[in-house]
N, C-alpha and C. Protein backbone atom coordinates (compact mmCIF):
# COMPACT_ATOMS: atom_id res chain seq x y z
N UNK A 1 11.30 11.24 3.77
CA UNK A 1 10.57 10.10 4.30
C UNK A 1 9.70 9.46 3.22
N UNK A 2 8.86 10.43 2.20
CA UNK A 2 8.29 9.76 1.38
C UNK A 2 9.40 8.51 0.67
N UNK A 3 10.43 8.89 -0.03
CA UNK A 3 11.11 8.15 -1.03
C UNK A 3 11.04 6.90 -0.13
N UNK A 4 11.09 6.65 1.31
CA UNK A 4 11.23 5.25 2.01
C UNK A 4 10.06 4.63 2.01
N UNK A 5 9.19 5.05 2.24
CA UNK A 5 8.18 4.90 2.10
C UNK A 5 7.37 4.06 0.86
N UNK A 6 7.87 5.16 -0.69
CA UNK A 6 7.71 4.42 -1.48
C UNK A 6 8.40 2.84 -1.77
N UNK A 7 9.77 3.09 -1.37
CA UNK A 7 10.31 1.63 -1.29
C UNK A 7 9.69 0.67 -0.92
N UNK A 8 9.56 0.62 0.28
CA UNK A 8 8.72 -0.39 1.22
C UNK A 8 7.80 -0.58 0.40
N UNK A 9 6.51 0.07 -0.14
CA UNK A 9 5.84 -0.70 -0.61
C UNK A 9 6.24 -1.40 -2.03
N UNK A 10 7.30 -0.90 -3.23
CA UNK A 10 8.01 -1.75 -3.88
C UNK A 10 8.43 -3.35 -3.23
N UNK A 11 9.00 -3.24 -2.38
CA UNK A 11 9.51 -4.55 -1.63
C UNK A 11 8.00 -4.96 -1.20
N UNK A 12 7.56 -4.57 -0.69
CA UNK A 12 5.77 -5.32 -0.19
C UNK A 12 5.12 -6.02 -1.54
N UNK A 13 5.06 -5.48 -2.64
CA UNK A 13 4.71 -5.78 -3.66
C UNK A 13 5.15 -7.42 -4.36
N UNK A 14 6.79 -7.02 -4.44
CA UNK A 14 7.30 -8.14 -4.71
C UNK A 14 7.87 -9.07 -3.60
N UNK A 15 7.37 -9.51 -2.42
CA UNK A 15 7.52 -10.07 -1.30
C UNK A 15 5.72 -10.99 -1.78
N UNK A 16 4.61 -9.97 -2.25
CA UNK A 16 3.48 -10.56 -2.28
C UNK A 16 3.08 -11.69 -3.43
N UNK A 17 4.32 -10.94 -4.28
CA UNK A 17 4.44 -12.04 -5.83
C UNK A 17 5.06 -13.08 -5.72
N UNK A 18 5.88 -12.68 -4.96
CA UNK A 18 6.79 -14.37 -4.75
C UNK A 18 6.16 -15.07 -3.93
N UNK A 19 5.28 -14.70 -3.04
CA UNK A 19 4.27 -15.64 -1.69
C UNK A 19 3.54 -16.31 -3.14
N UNK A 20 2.83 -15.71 -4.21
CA UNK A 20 1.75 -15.68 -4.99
C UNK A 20 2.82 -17.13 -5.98
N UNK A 21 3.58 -16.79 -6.34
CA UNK A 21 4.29 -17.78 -7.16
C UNK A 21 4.50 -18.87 -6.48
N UNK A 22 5.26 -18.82 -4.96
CA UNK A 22 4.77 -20.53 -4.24
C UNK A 22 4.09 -20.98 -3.97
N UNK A 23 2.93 -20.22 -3.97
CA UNK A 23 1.71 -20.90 -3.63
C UNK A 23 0.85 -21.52 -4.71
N UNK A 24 1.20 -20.78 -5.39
CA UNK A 24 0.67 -21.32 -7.18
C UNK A 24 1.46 -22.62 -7.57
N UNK A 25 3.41 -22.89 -7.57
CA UNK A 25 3.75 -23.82 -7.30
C UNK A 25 3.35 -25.13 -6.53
N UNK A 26 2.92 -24.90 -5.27
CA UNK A 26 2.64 -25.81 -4.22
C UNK A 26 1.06 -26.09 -4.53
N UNK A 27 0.48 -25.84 -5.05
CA UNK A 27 -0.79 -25.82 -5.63
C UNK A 27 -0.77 -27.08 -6.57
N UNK A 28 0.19 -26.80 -7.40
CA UNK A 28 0.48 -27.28 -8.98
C UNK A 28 0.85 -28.67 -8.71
N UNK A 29 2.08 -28.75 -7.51
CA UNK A 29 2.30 -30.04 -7.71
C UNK A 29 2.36 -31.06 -6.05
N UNK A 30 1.16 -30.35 -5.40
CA UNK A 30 0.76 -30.30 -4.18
C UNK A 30 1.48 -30.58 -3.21
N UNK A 31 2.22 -29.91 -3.02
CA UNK A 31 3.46 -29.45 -1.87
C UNK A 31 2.47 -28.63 -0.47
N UNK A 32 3.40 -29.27 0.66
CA UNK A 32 2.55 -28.31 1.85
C UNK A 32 3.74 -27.11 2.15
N UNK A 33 3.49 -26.24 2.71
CA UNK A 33 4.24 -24.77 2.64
C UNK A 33 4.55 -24.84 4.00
N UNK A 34 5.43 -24.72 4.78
CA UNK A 34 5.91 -24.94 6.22
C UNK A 34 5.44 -23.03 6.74
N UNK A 35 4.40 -23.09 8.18
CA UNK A 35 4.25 -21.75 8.26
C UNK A 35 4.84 -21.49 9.70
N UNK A 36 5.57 -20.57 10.20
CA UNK A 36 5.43 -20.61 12.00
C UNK A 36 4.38 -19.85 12.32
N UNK A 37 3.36 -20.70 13.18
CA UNK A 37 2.66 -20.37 14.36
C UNK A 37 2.69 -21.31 15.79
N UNK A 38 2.57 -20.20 16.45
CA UNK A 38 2.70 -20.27 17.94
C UNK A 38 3.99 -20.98 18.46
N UNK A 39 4.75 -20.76 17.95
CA UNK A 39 6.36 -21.56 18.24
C UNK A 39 6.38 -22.67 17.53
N UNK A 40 5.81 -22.78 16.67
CA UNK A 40 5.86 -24.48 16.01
C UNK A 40 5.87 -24.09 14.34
N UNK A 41 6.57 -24.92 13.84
CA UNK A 41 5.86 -25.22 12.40
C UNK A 41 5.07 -25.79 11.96
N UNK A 42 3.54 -25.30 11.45
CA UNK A 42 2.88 -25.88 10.62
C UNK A 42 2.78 -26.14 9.19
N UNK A 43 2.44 -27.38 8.46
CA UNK A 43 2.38 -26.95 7.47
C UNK A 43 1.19 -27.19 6.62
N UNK A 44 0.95 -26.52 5.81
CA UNK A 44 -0.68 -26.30 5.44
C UNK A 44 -0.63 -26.29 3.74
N UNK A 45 -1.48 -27.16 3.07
CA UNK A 45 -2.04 -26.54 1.84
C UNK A 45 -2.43 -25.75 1.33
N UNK A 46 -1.93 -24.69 0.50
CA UNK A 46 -2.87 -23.49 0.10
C UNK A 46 -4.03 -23.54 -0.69
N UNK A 47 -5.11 -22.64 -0.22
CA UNK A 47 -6.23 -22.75 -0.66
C UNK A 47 -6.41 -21.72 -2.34
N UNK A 48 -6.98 -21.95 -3.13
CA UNK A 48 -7.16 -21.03 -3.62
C UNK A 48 -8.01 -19.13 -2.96
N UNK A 49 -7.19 -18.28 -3.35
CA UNK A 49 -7.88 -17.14 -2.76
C UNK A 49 -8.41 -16.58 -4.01
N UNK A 50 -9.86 -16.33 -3.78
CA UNK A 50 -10.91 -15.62 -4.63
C UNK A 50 -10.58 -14.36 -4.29
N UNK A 51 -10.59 -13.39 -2.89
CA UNK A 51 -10.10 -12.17 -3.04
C UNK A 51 -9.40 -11.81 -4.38
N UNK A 52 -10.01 -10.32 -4.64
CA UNK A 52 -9.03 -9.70 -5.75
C UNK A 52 -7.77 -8.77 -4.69
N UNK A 53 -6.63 -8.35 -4.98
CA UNK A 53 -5.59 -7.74 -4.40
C UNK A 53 -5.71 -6.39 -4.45
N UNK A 54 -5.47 -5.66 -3.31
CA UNK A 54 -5.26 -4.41 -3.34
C UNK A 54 -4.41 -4.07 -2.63
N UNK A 55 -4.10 -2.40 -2.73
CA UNK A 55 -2.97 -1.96 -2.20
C UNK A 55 -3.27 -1.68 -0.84
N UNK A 56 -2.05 -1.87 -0.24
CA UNK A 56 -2.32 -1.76 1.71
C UNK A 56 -2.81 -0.70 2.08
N UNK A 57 -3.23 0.26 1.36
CA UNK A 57 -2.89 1.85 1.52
C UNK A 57 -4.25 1.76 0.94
N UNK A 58 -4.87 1.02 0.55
CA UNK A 58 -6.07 1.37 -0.96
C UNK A 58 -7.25 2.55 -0.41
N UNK A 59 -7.86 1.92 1.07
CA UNK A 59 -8.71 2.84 1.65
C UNK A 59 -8.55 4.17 2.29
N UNK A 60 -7.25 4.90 2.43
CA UNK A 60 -7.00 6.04 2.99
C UNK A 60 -6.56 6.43 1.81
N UNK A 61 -6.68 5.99 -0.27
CA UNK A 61 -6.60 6.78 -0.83
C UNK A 61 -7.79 6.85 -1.27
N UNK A 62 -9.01 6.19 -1.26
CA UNK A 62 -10.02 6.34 -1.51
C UNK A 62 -10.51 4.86 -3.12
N UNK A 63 -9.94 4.43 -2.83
CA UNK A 63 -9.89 3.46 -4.27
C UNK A 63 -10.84 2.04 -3.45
């Protein structure tokens, strides 16, 4: 179970870089990003995020 485990968060990782690269794109040359909520598409400008990134896991390892 671990080895799946580790996967998933490989794929989480690079699922978060590529969100990070269109949004940096759509930023750049101000594109709106189509999102679904509530049965509809919205689409929204991304904001810059000041958060720094951590791992999903960060607080049950103690980091």
């Amino acid at each position: 179970m671990r080895k799946h485990n580790k996967y998933a968060v490989i794929g989480l990782k690079a699922l978060q870089r590529a969100a990070a690269k269109v949004a940096e794109d759509a930023r750049k040359n101000n594109y709106k990003i189509p999102i679904w909520i509530n049965g509809r598409i919205e689409y929204e400008m991304p904001a810059i995020n000041t958060e720094p990134a951590s791992a999903p896991d960060a607080k049950s390892r103690g980091v």
